[in-house]
PDB file of N, CA and C in Angstrom:
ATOM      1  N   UNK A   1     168.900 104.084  61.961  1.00  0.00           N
ATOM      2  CA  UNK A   1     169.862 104.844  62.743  1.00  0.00           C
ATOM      3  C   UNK A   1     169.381 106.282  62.927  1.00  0.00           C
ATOM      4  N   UNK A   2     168.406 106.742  62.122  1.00  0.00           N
ATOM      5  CA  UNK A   2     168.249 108.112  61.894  1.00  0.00           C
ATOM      6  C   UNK A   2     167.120 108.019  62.765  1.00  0.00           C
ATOM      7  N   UNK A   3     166.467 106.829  63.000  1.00  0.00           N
ATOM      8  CA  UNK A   3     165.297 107.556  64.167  1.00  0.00           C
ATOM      9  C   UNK A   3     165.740 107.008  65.481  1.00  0.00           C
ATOM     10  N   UNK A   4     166.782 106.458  65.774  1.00  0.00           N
ATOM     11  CA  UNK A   4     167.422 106.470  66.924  1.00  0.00           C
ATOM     12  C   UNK A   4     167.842 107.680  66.970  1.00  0.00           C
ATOM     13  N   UNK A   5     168.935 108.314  66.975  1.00  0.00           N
ATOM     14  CA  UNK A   5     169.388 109.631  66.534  1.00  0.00           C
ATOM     15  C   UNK A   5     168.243 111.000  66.764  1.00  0.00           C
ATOM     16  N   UNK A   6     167.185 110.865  66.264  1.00  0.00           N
ATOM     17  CA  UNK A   6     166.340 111.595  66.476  1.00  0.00           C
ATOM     18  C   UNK A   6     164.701 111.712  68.223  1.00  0.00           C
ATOM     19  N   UNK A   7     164.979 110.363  68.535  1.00  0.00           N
ATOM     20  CA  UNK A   7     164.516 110.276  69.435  1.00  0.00           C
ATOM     21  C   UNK A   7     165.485 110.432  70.525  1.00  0.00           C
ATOM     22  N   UNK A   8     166.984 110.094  70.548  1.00  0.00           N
ATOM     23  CA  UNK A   8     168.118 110.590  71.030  1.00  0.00           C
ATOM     24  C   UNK A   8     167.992 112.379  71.381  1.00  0.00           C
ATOM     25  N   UNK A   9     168.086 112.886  69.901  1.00  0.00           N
ATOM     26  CA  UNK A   9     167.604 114.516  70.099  1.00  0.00           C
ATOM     27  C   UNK A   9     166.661 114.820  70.567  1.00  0.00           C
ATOM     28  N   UNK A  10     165.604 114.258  71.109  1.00  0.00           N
ATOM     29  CA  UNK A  10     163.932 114.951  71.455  1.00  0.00           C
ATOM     30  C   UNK A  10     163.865 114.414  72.504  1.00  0.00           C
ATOM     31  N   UNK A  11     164.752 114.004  73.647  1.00  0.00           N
ATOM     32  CA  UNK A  11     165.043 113.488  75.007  1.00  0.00           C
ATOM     33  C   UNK A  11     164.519 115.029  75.711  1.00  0.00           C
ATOM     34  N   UNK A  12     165.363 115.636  75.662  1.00  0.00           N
ATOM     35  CA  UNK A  12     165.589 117.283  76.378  1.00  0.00           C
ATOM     36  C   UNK A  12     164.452 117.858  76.291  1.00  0.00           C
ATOM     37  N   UNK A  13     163.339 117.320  75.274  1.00  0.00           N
ATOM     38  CA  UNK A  13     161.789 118.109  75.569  1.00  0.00           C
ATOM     39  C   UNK A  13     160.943 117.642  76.185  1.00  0.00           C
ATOM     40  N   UNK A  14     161.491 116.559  77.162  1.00  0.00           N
ATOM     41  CA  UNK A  14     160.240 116.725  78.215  1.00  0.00           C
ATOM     42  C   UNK A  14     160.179 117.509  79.014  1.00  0.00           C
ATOM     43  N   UNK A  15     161.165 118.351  79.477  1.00  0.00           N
ATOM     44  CA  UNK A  15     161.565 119.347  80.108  1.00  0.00           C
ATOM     45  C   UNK A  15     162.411 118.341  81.485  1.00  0.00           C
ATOM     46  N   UNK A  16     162.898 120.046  82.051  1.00  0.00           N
ATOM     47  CA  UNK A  16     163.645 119.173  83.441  1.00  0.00           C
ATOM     48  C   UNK A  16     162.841 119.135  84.323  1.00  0.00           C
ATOM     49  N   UNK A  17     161.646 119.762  84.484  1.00  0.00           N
ATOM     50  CA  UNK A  17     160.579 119.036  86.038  1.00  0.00           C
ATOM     51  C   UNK A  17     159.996 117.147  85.564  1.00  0.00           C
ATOM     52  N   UNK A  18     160.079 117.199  84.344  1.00  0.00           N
ATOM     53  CA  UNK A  18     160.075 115.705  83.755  1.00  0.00           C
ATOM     54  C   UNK A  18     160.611 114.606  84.138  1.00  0.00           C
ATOM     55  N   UNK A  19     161.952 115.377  83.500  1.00  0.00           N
ATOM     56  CA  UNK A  19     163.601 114.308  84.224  1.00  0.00           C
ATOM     57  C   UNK A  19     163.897 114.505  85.511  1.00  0.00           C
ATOM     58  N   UNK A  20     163.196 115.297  86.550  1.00  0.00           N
ATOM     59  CA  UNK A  20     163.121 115.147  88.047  1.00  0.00           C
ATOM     60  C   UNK A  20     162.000 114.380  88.198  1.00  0.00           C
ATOM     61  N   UNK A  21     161.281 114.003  87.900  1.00  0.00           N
ATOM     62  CA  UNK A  21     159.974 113.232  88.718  1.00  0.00           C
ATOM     63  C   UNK A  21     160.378 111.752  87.792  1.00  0.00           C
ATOM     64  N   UNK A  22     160.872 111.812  86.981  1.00  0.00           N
ATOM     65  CA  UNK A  22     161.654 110.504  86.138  1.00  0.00           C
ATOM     66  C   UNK A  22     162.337 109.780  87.543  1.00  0.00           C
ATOM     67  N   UNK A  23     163.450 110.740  87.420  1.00  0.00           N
ATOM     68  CA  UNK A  23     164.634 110.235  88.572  1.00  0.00           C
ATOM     69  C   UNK A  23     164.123 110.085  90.195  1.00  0.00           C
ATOM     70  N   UNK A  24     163.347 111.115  90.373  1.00  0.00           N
ATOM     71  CA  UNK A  24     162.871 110.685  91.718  1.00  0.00           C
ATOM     72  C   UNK A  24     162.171 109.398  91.489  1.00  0.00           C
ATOM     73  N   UNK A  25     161.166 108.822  91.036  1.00  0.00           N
ATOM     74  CA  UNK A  25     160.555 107.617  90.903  1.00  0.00           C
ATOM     75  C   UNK A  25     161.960 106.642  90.727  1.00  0.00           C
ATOM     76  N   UNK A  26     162.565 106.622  90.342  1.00  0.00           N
ATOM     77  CA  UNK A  26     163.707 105.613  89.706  1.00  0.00           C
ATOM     78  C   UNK A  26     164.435 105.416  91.088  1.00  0.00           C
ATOM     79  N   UNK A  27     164.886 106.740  91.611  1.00  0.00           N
ATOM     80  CA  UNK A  27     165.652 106.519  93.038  1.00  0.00           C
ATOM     81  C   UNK A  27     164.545 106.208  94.164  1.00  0.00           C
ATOM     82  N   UNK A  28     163.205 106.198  94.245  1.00  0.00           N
ATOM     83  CA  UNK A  28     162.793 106.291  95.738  1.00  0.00           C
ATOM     84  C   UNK A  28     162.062 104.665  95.623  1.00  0.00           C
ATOM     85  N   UNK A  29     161.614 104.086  94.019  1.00  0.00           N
ATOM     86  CA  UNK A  29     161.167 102.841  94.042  1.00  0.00           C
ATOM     87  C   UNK A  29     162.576 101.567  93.876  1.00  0.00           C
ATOM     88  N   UNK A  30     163.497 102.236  94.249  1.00  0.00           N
ATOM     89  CA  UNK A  30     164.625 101.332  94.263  1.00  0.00           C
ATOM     90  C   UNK A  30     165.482 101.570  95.731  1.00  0.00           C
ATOM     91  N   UNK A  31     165.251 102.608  96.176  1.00  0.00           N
ATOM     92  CA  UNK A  31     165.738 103.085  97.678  1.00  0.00           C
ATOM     93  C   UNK A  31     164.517 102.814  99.188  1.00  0.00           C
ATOM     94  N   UNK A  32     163.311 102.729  98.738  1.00  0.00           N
ATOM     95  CA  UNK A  32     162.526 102.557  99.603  1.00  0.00           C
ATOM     96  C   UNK A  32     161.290 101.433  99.036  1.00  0.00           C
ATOM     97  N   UNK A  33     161.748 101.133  98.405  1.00  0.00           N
ATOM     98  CA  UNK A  33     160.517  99.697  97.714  1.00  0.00           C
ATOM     99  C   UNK A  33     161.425  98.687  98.000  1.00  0.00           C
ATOM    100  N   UNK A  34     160.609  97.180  97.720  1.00  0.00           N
ATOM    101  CA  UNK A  34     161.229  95.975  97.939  1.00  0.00           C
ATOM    102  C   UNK A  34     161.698  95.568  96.909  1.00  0.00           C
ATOM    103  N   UNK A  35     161.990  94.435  96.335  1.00  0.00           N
ATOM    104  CA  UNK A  35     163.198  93.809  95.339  1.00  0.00           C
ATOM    105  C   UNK A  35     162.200  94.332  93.989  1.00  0.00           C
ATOM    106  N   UNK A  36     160.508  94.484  93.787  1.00  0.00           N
ATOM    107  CA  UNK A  36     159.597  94.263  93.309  1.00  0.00           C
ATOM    108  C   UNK A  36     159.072  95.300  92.375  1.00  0.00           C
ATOM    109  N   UNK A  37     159.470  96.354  93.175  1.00  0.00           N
ATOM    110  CA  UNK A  37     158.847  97.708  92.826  1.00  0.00           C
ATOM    111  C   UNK A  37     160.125  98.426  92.384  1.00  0.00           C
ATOM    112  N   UNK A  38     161.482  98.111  91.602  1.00  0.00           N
ATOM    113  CA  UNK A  38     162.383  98.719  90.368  1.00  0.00           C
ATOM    114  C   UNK A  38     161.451  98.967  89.456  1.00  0.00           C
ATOM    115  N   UNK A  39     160.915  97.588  88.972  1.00  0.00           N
ATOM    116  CA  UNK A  39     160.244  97.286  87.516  1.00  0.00           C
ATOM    117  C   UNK A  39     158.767  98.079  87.933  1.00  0.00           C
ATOM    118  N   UNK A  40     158.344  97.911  88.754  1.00  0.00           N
ATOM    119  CA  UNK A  40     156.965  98.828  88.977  1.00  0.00           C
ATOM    120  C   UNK A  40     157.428 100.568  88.788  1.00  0.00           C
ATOM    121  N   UNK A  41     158.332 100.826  89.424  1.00  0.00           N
ATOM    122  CA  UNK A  41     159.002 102.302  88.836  1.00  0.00           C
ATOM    123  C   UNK A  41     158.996 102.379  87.728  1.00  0.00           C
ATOM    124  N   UNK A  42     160.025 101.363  86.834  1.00  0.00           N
ATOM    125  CA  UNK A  42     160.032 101.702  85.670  1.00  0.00           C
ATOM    126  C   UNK A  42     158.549 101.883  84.768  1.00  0.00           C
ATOM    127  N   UNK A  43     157.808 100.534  84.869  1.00  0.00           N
ATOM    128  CA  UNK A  43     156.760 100.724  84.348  1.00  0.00           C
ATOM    129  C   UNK A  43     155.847 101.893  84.860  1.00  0.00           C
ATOM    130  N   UNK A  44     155.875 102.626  85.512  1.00  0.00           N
ATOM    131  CA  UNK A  44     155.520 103.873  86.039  1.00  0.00           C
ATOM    132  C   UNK A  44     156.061 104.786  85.554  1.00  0.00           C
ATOM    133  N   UNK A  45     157.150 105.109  84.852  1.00  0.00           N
ATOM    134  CA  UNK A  45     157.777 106.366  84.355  1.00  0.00           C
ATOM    135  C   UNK A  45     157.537 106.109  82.757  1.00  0.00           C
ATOM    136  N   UNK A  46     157.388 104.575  82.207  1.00  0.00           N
ATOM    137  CA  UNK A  46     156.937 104.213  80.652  1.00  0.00           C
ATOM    138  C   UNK A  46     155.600 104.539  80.351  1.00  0.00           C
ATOM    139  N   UNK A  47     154.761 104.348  81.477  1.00  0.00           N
ATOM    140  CA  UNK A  47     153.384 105.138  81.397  1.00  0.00           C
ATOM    141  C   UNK A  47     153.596 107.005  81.071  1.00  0.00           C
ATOM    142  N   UNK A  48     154.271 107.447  82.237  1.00  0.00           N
ATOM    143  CA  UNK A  48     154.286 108.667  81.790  1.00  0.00           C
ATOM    144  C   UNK A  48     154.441 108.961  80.482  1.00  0.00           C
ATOM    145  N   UNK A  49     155.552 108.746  80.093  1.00  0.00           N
ATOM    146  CA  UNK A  49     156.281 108.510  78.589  1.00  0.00           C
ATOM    147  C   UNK A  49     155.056 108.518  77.701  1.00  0.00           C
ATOM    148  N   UNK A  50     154.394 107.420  77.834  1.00  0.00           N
ATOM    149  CA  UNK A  50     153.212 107.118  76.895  1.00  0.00           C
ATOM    150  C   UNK A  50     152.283 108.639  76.857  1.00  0.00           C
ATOM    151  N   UNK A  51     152.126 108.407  78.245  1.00  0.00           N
ATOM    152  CA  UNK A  51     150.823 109.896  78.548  1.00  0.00           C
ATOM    153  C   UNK A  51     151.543 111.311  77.665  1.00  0.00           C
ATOM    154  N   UNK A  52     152.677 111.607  77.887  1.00  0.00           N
ATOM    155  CA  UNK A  52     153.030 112.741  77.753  1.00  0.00           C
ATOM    156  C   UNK A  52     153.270 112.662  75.841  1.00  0.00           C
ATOM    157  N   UNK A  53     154.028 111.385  75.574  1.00  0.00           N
ATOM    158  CA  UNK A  53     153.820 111.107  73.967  1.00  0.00           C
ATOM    159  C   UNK A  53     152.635 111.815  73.551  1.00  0.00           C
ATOM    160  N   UNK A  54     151.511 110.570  73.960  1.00  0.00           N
ATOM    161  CA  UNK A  54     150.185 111.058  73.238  1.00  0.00           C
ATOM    162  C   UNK A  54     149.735 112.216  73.228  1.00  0.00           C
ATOM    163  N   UNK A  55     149.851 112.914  74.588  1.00  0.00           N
ATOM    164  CA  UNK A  55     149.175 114.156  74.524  1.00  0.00           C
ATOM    165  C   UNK A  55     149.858 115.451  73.867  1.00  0.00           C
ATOM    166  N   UNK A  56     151.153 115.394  73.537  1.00  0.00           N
ATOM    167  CA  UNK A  56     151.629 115.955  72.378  1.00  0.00           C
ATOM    168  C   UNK A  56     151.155 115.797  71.057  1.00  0.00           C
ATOM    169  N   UNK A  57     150.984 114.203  70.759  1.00  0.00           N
ATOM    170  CA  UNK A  57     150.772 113.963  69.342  1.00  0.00           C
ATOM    171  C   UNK A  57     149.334 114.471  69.072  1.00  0.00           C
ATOM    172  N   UNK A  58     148.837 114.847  70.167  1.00  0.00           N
ATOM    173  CA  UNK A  58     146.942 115.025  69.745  1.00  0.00           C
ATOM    174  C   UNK A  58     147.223 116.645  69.606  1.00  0.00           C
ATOM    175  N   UNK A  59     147.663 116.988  70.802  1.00  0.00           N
ATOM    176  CA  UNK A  59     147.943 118.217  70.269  1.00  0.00           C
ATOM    177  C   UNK A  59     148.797 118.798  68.916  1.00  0.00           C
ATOM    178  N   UNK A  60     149.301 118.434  68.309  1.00  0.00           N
ATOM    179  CA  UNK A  60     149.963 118.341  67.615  1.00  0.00           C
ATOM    180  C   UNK A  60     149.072 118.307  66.130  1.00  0.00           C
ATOM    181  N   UNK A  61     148.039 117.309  66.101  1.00  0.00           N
ATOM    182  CA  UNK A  61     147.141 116.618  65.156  1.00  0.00           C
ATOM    183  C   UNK A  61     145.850 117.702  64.908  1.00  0.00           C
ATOM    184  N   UNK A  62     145.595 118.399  66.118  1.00  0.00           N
ATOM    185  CA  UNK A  62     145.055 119.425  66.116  1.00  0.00           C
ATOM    186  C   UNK A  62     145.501 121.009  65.024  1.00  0.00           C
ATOM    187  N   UNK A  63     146.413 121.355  64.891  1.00  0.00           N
ATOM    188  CA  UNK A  63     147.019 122.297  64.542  1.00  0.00           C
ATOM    189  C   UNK A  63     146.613 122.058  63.266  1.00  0.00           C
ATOM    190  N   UNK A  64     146.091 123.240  62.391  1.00  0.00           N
ATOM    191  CA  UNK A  64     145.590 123.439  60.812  1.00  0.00           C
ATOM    192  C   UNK A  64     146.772 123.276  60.193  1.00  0.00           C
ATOM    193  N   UNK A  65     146.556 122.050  59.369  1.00  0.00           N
ATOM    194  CA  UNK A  65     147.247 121.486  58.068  1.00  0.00           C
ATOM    195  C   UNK A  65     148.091 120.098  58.856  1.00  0.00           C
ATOM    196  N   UNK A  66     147.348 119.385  59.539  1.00  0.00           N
ATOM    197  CA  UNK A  66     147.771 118.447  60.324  1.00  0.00           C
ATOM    198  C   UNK A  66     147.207 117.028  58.975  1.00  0.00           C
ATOM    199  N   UNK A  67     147.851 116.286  58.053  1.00  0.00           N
ATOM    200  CA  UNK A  67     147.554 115.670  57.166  1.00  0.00           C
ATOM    201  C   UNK A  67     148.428 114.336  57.198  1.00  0.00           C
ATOM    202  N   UNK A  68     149.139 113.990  57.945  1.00  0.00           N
ATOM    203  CA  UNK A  68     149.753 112.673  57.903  1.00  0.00           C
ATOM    204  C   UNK A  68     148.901 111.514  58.908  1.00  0.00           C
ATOM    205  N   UNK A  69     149.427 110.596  58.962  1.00  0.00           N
ATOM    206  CA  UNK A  69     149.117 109.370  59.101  1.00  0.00           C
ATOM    207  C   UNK A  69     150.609 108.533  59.236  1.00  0.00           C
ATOM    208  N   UNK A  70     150.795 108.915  60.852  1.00  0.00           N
ATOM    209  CA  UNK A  70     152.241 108.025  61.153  1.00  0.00           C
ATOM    210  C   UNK A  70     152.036 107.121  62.345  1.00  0.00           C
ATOM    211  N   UNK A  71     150.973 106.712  62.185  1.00  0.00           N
ATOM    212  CA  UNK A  71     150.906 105.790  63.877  1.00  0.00           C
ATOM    213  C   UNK A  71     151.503 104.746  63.841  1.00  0.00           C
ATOM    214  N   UNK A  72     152.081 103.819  62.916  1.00  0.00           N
ATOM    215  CA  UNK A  72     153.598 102.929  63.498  1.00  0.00           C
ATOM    216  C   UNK A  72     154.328 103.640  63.667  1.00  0.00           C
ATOM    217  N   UNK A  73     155.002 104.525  62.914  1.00  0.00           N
ATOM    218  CA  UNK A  73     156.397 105.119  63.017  1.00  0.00           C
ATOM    219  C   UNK A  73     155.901 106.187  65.142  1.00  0.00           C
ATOM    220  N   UNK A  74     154.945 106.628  64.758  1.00  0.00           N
ATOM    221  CA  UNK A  74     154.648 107.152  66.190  1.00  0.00           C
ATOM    222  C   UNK A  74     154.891 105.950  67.073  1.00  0.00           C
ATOM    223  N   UNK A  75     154.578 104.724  67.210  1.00  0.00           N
ATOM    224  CA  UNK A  75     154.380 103.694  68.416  1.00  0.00           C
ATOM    225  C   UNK A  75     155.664 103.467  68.469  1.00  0.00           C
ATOM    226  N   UNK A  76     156.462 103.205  66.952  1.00  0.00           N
ATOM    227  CA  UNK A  76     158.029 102.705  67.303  1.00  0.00           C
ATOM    228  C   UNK A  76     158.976 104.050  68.000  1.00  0.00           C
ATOM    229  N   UNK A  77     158.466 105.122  67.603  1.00  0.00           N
ATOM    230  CA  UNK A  77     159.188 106.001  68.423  1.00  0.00           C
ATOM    231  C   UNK A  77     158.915 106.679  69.956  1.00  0.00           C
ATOM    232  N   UNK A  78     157.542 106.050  70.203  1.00  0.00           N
ATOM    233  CA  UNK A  78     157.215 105.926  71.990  1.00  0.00           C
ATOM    234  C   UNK A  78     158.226 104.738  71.894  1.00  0.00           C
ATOM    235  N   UNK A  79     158.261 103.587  71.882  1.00  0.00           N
ATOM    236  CA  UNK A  79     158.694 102.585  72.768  1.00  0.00           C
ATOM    237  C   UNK A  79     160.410 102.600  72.418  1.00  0.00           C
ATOM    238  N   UNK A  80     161.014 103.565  71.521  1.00  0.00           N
ATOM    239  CA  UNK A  80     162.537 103.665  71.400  1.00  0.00           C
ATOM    240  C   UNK A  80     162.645 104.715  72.741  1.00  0.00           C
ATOM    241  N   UNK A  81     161.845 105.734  72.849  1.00  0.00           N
ATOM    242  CA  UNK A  81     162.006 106.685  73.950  1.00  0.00           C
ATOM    243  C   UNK A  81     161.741 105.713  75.118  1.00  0.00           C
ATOM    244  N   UNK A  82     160.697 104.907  75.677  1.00  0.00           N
ATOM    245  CA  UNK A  82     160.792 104.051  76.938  1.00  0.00           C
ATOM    246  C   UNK A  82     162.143 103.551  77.033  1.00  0.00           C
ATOM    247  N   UNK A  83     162.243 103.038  75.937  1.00  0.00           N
ATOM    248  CA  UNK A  83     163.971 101.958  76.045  1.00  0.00           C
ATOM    249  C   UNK A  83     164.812 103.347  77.146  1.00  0.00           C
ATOM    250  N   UNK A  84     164.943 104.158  75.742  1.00  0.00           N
ATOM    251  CA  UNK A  84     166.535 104.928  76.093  1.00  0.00           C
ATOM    252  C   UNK A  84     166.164 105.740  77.246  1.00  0.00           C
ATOM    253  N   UNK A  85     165.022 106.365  78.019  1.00  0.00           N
ATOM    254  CA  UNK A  85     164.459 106.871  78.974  1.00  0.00           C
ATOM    255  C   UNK A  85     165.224 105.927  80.197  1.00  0.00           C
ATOM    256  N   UNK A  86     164.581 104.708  79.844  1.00  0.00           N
ATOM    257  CA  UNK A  86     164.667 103.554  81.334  1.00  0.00           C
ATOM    258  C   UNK A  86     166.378 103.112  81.891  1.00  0.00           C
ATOM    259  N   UNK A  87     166.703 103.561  80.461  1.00  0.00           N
ATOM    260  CA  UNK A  87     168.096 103.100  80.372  1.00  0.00           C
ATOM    261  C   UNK A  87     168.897 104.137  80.759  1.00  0.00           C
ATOM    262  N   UNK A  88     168.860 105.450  81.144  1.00  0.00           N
ATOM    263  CA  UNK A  88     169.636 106.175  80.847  1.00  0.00           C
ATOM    264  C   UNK A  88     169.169 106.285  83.201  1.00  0.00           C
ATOM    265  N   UNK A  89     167.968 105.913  83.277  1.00  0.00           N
ATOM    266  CA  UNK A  89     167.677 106.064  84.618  1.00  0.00           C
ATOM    267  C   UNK A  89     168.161 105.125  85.531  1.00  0.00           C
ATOM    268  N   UNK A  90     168.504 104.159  84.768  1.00  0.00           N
ATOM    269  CA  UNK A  90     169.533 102.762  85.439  1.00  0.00           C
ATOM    270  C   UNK A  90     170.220 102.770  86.803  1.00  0.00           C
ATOM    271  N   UNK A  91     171.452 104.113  86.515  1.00  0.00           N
ATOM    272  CA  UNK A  91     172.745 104.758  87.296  1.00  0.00           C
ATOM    273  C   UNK A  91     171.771 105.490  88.476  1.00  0.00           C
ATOM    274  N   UNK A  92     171.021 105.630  88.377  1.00  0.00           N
ATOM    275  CA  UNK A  92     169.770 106.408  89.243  1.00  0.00           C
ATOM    276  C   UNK A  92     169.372 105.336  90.365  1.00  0.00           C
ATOM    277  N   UNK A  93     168.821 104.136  89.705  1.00  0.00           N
ATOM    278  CA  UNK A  93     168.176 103.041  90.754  1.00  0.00           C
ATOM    279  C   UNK A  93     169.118 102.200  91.053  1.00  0.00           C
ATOM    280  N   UNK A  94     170.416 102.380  90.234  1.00  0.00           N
ATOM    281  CA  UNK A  94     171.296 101.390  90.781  1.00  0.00           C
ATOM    282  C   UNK A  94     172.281 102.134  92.083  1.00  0.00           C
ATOM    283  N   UNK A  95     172.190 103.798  91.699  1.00  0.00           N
ATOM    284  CA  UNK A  95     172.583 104.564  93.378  1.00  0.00           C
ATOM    285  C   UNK A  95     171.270 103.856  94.453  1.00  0.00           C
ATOM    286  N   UNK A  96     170.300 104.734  93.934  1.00  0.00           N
ATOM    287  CA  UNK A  96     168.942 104.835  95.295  1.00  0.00           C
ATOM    288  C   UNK A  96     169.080 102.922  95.722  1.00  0.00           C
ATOM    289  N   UNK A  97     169.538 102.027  94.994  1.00  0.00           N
ATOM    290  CA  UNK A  97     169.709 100.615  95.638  1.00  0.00           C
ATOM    291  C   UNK A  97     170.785 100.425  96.464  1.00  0.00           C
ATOM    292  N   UNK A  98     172.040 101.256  95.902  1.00  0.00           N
ATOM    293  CA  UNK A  98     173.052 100.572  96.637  1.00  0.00           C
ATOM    294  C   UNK A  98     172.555 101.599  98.452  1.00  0.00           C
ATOM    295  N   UNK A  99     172.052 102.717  98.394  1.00  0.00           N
ATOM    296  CA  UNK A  99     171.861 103.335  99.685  1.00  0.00           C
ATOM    297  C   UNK A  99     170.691 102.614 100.888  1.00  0.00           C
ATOM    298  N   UNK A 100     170.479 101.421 100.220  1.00  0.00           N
ATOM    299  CA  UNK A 100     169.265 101.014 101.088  1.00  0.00           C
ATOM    300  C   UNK A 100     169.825 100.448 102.464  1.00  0.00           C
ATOM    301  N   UNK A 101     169.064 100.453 103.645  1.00  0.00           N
ATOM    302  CA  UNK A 101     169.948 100.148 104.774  1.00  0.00           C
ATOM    303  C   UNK A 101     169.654  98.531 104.665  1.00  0.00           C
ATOM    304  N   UNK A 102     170.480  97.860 105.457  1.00  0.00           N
ATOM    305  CA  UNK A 102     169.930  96.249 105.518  1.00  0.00           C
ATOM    306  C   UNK A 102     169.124  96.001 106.511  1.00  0.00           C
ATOM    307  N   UNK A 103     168.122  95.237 105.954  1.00  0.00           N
ATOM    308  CA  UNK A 103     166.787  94.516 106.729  1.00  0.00           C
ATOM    309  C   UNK A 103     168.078  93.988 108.333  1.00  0.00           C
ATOM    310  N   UNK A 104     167.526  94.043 109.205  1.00  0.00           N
ATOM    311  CA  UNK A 104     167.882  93.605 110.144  1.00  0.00           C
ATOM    312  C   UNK A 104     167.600  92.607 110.999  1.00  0.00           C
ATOM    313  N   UNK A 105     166.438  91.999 110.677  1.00  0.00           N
ATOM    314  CA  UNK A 105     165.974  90.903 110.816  1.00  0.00           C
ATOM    315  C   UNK A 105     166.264  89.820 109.908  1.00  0.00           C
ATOM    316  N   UNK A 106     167.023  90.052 108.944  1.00  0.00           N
ATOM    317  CA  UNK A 106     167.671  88.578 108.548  1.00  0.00           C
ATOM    318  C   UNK A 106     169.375  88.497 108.718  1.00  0.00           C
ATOM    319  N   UNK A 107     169.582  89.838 109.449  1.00  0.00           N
ATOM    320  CA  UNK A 107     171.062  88.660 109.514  1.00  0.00           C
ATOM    321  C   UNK A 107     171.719  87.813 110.146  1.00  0.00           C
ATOM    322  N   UNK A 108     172.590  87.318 110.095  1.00  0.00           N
ATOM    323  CA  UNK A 108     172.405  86.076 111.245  1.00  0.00           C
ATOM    324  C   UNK A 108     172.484  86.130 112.799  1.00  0.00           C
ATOM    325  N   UNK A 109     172.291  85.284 113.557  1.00  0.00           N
ATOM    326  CA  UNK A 109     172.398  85.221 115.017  1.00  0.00           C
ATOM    327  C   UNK A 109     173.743  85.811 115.240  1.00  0.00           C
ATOM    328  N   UNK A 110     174.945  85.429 114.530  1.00  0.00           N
ATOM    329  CA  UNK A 110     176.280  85.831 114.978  1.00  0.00           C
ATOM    330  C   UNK A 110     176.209  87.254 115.186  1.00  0.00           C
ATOM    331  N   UNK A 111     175.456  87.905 114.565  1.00  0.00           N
ATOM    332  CA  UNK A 111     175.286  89.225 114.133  1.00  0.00           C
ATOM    333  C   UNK A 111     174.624  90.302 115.485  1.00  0.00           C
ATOM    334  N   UNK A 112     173.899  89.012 116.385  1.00  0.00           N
ATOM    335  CA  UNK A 112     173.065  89.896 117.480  1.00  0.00           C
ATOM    336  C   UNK A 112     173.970  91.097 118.327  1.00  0.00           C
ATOM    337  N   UNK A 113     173.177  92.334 118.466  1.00  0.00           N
ATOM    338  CA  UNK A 113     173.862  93.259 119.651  1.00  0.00           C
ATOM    339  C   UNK A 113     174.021  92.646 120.988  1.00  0.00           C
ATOM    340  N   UNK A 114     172.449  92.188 121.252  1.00  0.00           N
ATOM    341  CA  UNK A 114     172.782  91.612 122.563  1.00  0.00           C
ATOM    342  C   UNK A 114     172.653  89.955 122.791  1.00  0.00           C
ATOM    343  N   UNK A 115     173.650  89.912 123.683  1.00  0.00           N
ATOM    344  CA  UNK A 115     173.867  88.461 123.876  1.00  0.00           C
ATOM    345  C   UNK A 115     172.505  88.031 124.653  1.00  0.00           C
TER     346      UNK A 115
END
């Protein structure tokens, strides 16, 4: 519970140009992609996640008196941040979906403008 809780708290440091290029990907691969490319968003913003993880933790590993050795507890706390990241961007792709216009070529004949 305590490292839920704590990856909960360390949301707010990716900064907010982060959680804008988060949400834009979330709204524009669910507003202008096909049924296909949600999950390609997502897996596109879990990459970031990853990138931006690691390159903290190296930096991080760098700094004099750097002496631990946490790379499970590090992997389980990248992939608790993907979870609650993807999840929290949901309300995001489930707007940018509901705004999509309808294909117009499948609806039915009844449907034509012109006779």
């Amino acid at each position: 519970m305590t490292v839920l809780l704590l990856n909960l708290l360390s949301l707010p440091s990716y900064g907010i140009i982060w959680w804008l290029i988060f949400a834009a990907i979330a709204f524009c691969t669910a507003r202008y992609g096909f049924w296909w490319s949600v999950p390609v968003g997502h897996t596109v913003t879990a990459l970031l996640i990853i990138v931006l993880d690691v390159s903290w933790a190296q930096a991080e590993m760098q700094k004099h008196g750097w002496d631990g050795d946490l790379d499970l507890f590090f992997t389980y706390g990248v992939l608790v941040r993907i979870l609650m990241v993807n999840t929290l961007l949901l309300p995001i792709t489930f707007l940018g979906g509901r705004g999509r216009k309808p294909d117009l070529r499948r609806l039915p004949k009844e449907y034509d403008i012109i006779p």
